[in-house]
Protein backbone atom coordinates (compact mmCIF):
# COMPACT_ATOMS: atom_id res chain seq x y z
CA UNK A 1 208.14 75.09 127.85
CA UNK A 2 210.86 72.67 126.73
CA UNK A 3 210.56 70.55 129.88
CA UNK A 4 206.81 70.40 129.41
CA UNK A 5 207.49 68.96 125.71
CA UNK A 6 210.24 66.45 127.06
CA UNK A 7 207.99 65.54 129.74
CA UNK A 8 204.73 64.70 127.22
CA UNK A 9 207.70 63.32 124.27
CA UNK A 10 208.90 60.65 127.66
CA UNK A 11 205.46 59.93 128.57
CA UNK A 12 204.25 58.94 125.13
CA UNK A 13 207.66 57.11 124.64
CA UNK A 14 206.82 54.95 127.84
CA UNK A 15 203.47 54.08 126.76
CA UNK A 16 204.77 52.92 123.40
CA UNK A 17 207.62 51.04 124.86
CA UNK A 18 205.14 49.35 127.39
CA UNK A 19 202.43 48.26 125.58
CA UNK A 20 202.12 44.50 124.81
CA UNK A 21 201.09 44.93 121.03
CA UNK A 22 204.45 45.97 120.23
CA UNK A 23 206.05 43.20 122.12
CA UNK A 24 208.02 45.39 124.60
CA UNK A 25 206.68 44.32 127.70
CA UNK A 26 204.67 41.79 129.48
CA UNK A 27 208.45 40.28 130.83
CA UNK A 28 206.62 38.76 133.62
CA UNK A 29 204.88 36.00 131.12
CA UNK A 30 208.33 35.81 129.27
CA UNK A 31 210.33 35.30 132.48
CA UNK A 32 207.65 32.52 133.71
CA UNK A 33 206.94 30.84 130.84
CA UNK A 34 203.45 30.03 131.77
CA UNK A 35 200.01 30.37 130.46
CA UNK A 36 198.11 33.74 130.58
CA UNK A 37 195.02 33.37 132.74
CA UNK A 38 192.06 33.35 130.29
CA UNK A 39 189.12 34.07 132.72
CA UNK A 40 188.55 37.43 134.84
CA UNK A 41 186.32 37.39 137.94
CA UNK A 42 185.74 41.06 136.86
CA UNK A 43 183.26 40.39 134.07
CA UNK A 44 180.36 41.52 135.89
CA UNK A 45 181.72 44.82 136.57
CA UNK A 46 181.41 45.47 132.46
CA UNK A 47 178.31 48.01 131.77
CA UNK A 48 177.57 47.49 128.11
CA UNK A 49 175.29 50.53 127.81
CA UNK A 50 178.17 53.26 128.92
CA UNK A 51 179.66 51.64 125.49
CA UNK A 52 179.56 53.64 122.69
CA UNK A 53 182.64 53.17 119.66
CA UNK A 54 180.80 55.27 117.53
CA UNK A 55 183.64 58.22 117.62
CA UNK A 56 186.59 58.82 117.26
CA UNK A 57 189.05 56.28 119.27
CA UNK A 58 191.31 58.56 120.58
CA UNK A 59 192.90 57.87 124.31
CA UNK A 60 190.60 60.73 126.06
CA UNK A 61 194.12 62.09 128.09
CA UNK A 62 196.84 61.93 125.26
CA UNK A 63 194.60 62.25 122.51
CA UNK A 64 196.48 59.97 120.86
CA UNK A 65 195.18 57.16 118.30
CA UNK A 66 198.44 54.79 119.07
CA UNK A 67 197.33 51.75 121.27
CA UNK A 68 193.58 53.19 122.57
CA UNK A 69 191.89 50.95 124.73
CA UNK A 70 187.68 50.61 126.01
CA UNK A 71 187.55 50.52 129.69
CA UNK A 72 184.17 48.32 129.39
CA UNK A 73 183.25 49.46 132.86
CA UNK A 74 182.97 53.32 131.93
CA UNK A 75 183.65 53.33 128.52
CA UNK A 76 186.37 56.24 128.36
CA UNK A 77 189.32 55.33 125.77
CA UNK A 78 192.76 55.18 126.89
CA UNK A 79 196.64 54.69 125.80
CA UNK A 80 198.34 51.80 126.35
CA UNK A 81 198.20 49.14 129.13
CA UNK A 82 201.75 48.72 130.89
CA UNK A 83 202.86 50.44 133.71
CA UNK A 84 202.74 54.17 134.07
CA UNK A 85 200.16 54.06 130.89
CA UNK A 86 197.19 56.32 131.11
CA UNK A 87 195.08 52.79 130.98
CA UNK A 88 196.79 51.28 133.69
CA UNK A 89 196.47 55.06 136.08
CA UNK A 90 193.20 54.84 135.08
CA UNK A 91 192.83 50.98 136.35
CA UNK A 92 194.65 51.49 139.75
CA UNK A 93 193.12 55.14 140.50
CA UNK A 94 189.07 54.00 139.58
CA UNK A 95 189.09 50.35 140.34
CA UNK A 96 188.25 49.96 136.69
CA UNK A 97 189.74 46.24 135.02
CA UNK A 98 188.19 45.21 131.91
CA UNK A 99 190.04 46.67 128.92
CA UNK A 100 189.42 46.74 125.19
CA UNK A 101 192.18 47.24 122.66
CA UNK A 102 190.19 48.75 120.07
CA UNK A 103 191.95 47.77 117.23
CA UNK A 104 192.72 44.16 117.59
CA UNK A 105 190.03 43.51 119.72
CA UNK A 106 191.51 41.32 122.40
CA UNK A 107 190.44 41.88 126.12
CA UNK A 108 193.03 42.34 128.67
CA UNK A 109 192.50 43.20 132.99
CA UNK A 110 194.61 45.84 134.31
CA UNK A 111 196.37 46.22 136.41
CA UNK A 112 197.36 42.23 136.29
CA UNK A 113 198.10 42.93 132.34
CA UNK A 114 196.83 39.62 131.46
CA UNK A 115 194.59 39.07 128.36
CA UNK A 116 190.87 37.44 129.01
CA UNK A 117 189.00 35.06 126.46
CA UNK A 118 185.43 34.86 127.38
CA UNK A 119 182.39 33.68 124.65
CA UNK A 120 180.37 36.11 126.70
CA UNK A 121 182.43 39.18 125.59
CA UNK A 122 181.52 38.37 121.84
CA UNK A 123 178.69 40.83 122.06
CA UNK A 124 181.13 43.71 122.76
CA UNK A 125 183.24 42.81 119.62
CA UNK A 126 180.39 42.55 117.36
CA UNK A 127 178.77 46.08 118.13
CA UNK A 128 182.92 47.68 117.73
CA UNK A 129 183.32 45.69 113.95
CA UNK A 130 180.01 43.69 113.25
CA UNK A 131 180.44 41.93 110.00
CA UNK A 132 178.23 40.47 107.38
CA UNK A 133 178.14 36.85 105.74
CA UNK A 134 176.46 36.11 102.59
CA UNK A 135 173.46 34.67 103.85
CA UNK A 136 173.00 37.59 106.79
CA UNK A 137 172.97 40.32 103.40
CA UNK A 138 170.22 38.00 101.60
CA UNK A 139 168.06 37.85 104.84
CA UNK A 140 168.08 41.78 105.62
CA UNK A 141 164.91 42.53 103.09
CA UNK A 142 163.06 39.13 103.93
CA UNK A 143 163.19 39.48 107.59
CA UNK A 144 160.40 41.17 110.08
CA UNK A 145 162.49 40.41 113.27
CA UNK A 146 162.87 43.16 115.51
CA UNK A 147 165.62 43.57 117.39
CA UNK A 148 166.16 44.83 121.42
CA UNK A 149 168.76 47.24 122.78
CA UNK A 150 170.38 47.43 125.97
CA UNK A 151 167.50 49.99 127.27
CA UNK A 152 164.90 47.88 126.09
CA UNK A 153 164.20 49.53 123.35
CA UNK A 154 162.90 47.28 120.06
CA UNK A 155 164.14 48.50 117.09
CA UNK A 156 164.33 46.88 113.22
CA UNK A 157 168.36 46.49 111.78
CA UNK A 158 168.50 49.55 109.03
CA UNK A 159 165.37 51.79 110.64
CA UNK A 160 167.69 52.94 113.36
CA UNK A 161 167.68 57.37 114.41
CA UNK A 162 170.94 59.17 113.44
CA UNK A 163 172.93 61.95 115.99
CA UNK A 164 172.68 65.26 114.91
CA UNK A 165 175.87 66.09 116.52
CA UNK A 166 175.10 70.21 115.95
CA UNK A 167 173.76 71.42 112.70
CA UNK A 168 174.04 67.79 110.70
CA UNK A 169 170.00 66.41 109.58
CA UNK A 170 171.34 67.32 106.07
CA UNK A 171 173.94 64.94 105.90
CA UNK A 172 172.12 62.22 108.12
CA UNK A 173 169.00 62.48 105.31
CA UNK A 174 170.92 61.68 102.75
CA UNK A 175 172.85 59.00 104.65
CA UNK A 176 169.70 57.40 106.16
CA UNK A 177 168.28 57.31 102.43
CA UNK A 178 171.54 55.57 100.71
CA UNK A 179 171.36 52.76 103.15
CA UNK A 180 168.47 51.75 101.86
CA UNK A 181 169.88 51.49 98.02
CA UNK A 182 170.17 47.42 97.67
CA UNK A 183 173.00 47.34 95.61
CA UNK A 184 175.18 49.89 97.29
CA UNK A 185 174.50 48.82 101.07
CA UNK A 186 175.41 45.47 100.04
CA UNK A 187 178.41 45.93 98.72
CA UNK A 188 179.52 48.00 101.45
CA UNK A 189 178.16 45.20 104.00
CA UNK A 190 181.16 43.50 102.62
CA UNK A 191 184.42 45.12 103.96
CA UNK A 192 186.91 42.79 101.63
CA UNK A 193 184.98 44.80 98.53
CA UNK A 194 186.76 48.05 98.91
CA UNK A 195 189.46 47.41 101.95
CA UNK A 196 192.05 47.32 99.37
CA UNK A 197 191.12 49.89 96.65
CA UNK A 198 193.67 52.42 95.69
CA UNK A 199 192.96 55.61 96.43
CA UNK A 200 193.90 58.91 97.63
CA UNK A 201 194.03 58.21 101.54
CA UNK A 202 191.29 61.04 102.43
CA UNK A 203 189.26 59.45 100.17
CA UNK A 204 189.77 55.97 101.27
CA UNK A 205 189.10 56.62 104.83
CA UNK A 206 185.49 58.48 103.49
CA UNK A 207 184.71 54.79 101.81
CA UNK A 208 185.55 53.03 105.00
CA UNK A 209 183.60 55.35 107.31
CA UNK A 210 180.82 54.96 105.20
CA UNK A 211 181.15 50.88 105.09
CA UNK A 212 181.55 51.11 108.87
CA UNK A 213 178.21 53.94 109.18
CA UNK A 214 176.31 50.96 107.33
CA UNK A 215 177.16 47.95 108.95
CA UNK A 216 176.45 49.56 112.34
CA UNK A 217 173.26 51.05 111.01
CA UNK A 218 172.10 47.18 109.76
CA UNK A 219 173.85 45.69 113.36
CA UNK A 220 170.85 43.38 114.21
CA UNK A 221 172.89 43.28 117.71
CA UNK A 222 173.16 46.91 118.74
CA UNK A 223 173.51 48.27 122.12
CA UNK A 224 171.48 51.15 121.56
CA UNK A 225 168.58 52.16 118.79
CA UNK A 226 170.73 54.90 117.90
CA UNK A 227 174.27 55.32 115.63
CA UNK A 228 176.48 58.24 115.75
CA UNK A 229 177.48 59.55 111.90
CA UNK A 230 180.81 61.72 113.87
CA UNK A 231 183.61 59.27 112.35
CA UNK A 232 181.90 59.61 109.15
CA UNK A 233 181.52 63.08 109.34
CA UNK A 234 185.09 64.46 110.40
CA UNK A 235 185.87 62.13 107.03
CA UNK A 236 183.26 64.22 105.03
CA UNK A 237 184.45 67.44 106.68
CA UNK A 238 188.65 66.23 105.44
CA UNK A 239 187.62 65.01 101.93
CA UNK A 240 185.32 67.92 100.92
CA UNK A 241 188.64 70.36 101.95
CA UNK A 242 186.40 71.55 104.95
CA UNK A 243 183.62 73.17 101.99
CA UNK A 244 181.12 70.90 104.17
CA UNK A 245 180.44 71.27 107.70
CA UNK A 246 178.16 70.03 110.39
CA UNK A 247 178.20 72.72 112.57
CA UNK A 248 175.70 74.89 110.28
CA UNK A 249 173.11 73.91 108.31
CA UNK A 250 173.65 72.69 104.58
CA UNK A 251 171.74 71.73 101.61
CA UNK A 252 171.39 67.57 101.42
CA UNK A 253 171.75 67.90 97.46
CA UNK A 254 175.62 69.89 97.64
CA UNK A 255 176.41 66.84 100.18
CA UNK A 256 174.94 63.87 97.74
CA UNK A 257 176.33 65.19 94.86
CA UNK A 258 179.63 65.58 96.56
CA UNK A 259 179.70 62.02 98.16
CA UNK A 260 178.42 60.24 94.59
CA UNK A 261 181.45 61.80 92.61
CA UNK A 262 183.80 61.52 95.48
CA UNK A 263 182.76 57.86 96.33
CA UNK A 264 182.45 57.17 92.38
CA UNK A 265 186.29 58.58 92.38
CA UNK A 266 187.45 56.80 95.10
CA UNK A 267 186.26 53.12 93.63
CA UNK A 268 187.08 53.77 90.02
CA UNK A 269 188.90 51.34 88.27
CA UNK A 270 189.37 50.17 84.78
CA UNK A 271 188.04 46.66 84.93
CA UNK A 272 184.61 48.37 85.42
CA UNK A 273 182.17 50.87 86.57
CA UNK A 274 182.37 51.49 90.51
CA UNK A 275 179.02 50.77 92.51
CA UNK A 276 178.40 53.99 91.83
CA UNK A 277 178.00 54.43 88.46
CA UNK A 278 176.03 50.34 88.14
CA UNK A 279 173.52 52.10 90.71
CA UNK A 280 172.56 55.54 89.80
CA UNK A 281 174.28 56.39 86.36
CA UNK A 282 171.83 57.08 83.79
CA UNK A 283 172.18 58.78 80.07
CA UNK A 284 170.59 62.04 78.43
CA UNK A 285 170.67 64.05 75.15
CA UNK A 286 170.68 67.57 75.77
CA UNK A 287 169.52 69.90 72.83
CA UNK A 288 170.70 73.17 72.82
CA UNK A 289 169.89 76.21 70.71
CA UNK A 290 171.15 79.58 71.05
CA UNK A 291 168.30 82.47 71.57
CA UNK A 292 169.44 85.66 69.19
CA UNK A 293 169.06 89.10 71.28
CA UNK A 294 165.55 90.27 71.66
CA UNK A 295 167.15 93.91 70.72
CA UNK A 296 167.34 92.80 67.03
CA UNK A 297 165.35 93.48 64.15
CA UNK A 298 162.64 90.37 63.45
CA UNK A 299 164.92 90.07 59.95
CA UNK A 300 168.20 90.10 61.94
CA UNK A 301 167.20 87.55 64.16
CA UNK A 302 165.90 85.28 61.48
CA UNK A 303 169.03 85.23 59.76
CA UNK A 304 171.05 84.28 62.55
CA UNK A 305 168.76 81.61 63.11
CA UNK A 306 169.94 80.08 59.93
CA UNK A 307 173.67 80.25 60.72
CA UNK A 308 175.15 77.47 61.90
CA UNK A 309 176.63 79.65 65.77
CA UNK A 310 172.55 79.80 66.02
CA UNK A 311 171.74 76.15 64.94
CA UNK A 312 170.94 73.44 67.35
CA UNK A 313 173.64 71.30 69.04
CA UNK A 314 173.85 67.90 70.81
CA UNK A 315 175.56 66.88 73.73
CA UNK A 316 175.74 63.66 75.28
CA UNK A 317 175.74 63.99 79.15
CA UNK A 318 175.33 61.45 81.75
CA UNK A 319 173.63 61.87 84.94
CA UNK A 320 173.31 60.87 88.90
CA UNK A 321 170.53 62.74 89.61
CA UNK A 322 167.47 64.64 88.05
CA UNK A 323 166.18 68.08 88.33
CA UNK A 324 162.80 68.80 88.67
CA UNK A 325 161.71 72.16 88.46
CA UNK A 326 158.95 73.63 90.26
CA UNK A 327 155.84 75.59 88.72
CA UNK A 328 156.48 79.71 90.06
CA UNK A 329 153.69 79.82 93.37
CA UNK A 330 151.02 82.31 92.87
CA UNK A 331 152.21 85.66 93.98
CA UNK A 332 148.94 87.65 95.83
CA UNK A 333 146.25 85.42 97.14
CA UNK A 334 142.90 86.68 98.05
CA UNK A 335 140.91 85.90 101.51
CA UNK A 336 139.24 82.67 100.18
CA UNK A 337 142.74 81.63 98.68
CA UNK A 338 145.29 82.42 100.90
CA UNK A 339 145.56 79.04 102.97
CA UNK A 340 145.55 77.16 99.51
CA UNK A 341 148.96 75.20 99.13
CA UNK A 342 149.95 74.98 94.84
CA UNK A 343 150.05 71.06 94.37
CA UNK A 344 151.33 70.14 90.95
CA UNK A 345 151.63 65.98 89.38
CA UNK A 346 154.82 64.71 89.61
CA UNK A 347 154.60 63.54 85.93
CA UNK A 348 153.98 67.22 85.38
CA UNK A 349 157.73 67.85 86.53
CA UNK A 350 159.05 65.01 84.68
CA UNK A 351 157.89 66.55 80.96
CA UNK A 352 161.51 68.01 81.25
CA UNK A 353 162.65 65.04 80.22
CA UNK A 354 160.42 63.78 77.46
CA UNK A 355 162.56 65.27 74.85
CA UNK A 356 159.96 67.88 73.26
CA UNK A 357 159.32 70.47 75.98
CA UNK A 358 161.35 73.45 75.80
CA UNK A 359 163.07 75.23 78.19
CA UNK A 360 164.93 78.63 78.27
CA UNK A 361 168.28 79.15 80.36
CA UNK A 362 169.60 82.70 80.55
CA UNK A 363 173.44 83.51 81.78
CA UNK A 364 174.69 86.67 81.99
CA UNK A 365 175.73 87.40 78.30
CA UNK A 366 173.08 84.72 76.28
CA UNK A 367 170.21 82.81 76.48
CA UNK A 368 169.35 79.06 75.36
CA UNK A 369 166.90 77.06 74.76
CA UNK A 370 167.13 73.49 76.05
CA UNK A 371 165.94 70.37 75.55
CA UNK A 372 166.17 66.95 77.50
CA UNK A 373 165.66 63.42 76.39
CA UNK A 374 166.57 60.44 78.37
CA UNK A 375 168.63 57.59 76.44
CA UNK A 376 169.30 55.34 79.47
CA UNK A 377 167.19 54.99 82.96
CA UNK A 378 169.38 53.92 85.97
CA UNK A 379 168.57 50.60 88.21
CA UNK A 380 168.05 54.03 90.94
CA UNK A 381 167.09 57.03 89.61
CA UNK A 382 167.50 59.91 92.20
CA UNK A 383 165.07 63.05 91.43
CA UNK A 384 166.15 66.65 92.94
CA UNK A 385 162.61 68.96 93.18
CA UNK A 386 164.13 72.21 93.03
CA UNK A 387 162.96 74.03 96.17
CA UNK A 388 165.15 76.80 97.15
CA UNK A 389 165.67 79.95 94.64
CA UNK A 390 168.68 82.33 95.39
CA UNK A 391 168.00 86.26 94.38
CA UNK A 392 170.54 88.52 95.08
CA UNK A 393 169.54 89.25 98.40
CA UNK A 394 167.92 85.98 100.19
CA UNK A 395 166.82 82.57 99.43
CA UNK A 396 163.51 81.54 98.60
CA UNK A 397 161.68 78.54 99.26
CA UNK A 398 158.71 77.47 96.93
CA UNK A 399 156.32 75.66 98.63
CA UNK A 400 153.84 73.52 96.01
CA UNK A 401 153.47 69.92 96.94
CA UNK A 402 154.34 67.54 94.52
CA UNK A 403 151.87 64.34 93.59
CA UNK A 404 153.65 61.98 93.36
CA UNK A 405 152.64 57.78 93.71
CA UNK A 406 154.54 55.69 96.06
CA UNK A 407 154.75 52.27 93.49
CA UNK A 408 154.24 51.64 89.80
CA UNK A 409 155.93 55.17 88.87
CA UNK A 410 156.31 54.30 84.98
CA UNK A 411 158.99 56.75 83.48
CA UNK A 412 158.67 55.36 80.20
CA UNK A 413 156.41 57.65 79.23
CA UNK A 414 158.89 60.43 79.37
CA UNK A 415 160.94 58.40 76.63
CA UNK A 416 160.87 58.18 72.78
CA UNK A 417 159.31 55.28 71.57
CA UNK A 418 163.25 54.09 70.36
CA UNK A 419 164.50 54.81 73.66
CA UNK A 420 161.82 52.83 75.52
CA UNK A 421 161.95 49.36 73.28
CA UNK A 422 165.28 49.24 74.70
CA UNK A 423 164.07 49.14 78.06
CA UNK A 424 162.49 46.00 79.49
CA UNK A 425 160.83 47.95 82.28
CA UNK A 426 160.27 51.28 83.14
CA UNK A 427 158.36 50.88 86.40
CA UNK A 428 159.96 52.76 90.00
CA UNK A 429 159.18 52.15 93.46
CA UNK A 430 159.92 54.56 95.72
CA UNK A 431 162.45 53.49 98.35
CA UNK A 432 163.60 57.07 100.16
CA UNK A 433 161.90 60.60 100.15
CA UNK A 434 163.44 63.22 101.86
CA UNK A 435 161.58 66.64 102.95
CA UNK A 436 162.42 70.10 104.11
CA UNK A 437 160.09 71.77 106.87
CA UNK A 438 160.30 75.58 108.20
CA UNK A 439 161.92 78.84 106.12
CA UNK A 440 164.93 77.46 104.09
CA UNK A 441 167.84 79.01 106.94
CA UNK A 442 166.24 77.64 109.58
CA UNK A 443 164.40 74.60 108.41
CA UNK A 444 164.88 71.14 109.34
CA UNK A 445 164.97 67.55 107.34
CA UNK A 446 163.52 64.31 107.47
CA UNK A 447 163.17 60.99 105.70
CA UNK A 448 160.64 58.90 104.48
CA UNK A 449 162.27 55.23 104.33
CA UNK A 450 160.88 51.63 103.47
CA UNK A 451 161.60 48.47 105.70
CA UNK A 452 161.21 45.71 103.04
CA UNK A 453 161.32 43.24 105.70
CA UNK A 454 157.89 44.23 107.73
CA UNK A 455 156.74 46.33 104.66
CA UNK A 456 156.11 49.12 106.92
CA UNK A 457 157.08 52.98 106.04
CA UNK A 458 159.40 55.00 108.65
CA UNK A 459 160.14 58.75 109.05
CA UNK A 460 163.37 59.43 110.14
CA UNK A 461 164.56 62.55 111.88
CA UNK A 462 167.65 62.71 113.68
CA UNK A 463 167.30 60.56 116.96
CA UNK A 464 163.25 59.91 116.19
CA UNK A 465 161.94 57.01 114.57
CA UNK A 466 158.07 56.78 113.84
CA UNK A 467 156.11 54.53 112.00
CA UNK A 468 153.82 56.50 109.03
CA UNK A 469 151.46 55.89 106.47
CA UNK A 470 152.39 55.56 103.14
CA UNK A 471 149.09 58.15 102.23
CA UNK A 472 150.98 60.88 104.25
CA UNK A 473 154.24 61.10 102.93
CA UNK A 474 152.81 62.36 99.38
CA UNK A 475 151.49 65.35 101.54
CA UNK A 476 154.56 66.48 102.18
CA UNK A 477 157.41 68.57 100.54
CA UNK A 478 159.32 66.32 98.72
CA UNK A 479 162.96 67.44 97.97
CA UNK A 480 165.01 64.44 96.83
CA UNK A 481 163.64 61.14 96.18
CA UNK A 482 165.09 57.72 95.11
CA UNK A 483 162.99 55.27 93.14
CA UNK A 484 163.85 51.50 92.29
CA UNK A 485 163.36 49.71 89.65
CA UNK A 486 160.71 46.90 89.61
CA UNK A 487 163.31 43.87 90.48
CA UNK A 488 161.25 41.44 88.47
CA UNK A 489 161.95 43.24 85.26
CA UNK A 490 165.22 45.18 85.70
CA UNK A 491 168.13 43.22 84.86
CA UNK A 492 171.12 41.55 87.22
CA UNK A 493 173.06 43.76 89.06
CA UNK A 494 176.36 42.31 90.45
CA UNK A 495 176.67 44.20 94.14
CA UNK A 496 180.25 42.17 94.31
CA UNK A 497 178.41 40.61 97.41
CA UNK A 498 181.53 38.08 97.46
């Protein structure tokens, strides 16, 4: 056992001693002084469509993340690149000679160990880091130009299908649906916005997945119509403390409401609010009153109404999402009834909110009576249709369709007539609309996103990628939307888009 450990402690030792990065070896060019060869007669040998550097760049033998390099002609990872390196083996034993160091992206042809500078090889680089200028950000929503993989396959930059790697639609929904927030994929377009913020380092390599997940899933130069979410993931799966998972199913509101406070944690700073909070962050009064017990005289309970324990209280709460609740289904339907879906208006749902309607919450030990008024509407405003009911014993899933209008959604009619001369506009479009199909263990999700280019609607699940009508997605059940609101009136947002 101790020889085995020696054996793998030498072997790792050698590759780090040999590899070029850490200017150890390469005494051949030191020794002759002359120019490394720049061209490689072994170009053609590179098949771009075995690429993929969507996960996780670990050498595929040592496991190892030290000095991992593409072989570009099979696209397995490998340590190092001097002699007796798993790279190199790998060179000599398959006849394989085009090499990628993954992390500074220089190409190098093994076994000769020399590095190769070829224009044509840009293509490669882009799809490992692509990277975003100024101008490319401003064109994304003004642009109809499709795109063409390596397979042929035409695709539009941001309308690109999503692994579902075992049990992960939930996270890819709400993933799918953020990249299509203006101000946030912009400013995580931009790498130098967030490279060097201060964070806990779980939490700052969840940022960076994410800013990778949305460059590659706005790459106008992709390989394939399809991105991988497993980098981003395992970081979902390390900063959650392992409470989220992709291999078995999960609700898409636990993992949005953990990646907006996480995210919103990670970029907080005390110049000012993180892209977070300038994107979604809206205000609310919440009135609360406390219910006396029903067991109590009529006289008993009207005096405790008039003590101030029973009086009505304020709290000031802000928000990142809404929650809509849903109408109770009918519970027995007849033989002329029973294929009758409940629909209800979506302005029905949002009478929560208009700061009048009353609502009782019971806990264990009291009941309240609540009331909702909205002092501030976000530049996004993210809406949660509460589907899924948990009794003691199961889960169920309510099933009404929600009405609901794909532009001109005014929510100023939910506000007080102060509260709404403050805001200029109060007119949504909606931008994402995620939906939940089958029995709520075993269902399945899907997205409903805009390309502002083409003005054409998608639905997104997983790996498929259809066009659809904008009539059809309000006949379907709507679980979390995002609405935007009307550019022309809403005012400036800086996206740091530096």
């Amino acid at each position: 056992m101790d020889s085995t450990k020696t054996n793998k402690r030498a072997a790792s030792d050698r590759i780090s001693e040999s590899d070029d990065d850490n200017d150890h070896q390469n005494v051949y060019d030191k020794k002759k002084k002359v120019e490394a060869p720049r061209l490689c007669p072994y170009l053609d040998t590179i098949n771009r469509q075995f690429l993929d550097f969507d996960f996780e760049k670990l050498c595929s033998v040592s496991l190892s993340r030290i000095n991992v390099y593409a072989c570009l002609v099979c696209g397995k990872y490998f340590q190092g690149r001097g002699t007796n390196t798993y790279a190199y083996t790998h060179s000599v034993a398959e006849s394989h000679h085009v090499f990628l160091n993954l992390h500074t992206l220089k190409f190098y042809c093994l076994p000769d160990n020399y590095e190769i500078v070829d224009s044509s090889l840009d293509d490669i680089k882009y799809v490992l880091k692509p990277t975003f200028s100024k101008k490319q950000i401003m064109e994304l929503d003004t642009s109809s130009k499709r795109s063409r993989a390596i397979d042929g396959t035409m695709y539009s930059a941001g309308i690109v299908g999503m692994n579902n790697i075992k049990a992960n639609d939930y996270c890819n929904v709400i993933l799918q649906s953020l990249s299509h927030v203006i101000p946030l994929r912009n400013y995580f377009l931009r790498e130098l916005n967030y490279s060097k913020v201060k964070s806990p380092l779980k939490l700052h390599i969840l940022i960076q997945r994410f800013g990778e997940l949305m460059r590659k899933l706005w790459n106008p130069r992709n390989f394939k119509a399809h991105v991988s979410p497993h980098e981003m993931l395992q970081a979902v799966v390390l900063a959650s403390d392992k409470k989220l998972k992709f291999t078995e199913q999960g609700d898409p509101i636990d993992f949005l409401s953990f990646f907006l406070h996480t995210v919103d944690l990670a970029l907080k700073s005390k110049e000012k609010p993180s892209i977070i909070n300038r994107t979604f962050l809206g205000h609310m009064r919440i009135h609360v009153r406390k219910i006396p017990p029903l067991e109590l005289e009529e006289s008993q309970r009207s005096e405790l109404l008039n003590t101030v324990e029973y009086g009505e209280t304020i709290q000031e709460s802000p928000f990142l999402y809404l929650t809509c609740d849903l109408p109770p289904p009918p519970l027995f339907k007849d033989q002329f009834t029973e294929n009758i879906i409940p629909q209800v208006n979506l302005y029905t749902l949002l009478n929560k909110f208009n700061a009048t309607t009353e609502k009782e919450y019971k806990t264990h030990k009291e009941n309240f009576m609540k009331r909702f008024e909205i002092t501030k509407l976000p530049p996004y405003l993210i809406l949660y249709i509460k589907r899924f009911t948990k009794n003691t014993f199961f889960v169920e899933k309510n099933p009404t369709i929600v009405n609901f209008p794909i532009k001109n959604v005014d929510f100023g009619d939910i506000l007080t007539p102060e509260i709404k001369a403050k805001h200029p506009c109060t007119t949504y479009d909606l931008v994402a609309n995620i939906v939940h199909d089958g029995e709520p263990a075993q269902g399945t999700y899907r997205v409903h996103v805009l390309h502002r280019g083409s003005g054409q609607w998608y639905e997104l699940q997983d790996l498929h990628v259809t066009p659809i009508l904008p009539q059809m997605i309000t006949l379907t059940e709507a679980y979390i939307q995002i609405y935007e609101l009307r550019k022309e009136n809403s005012p400036s947002d800086n996206t740091d888009n530096k």
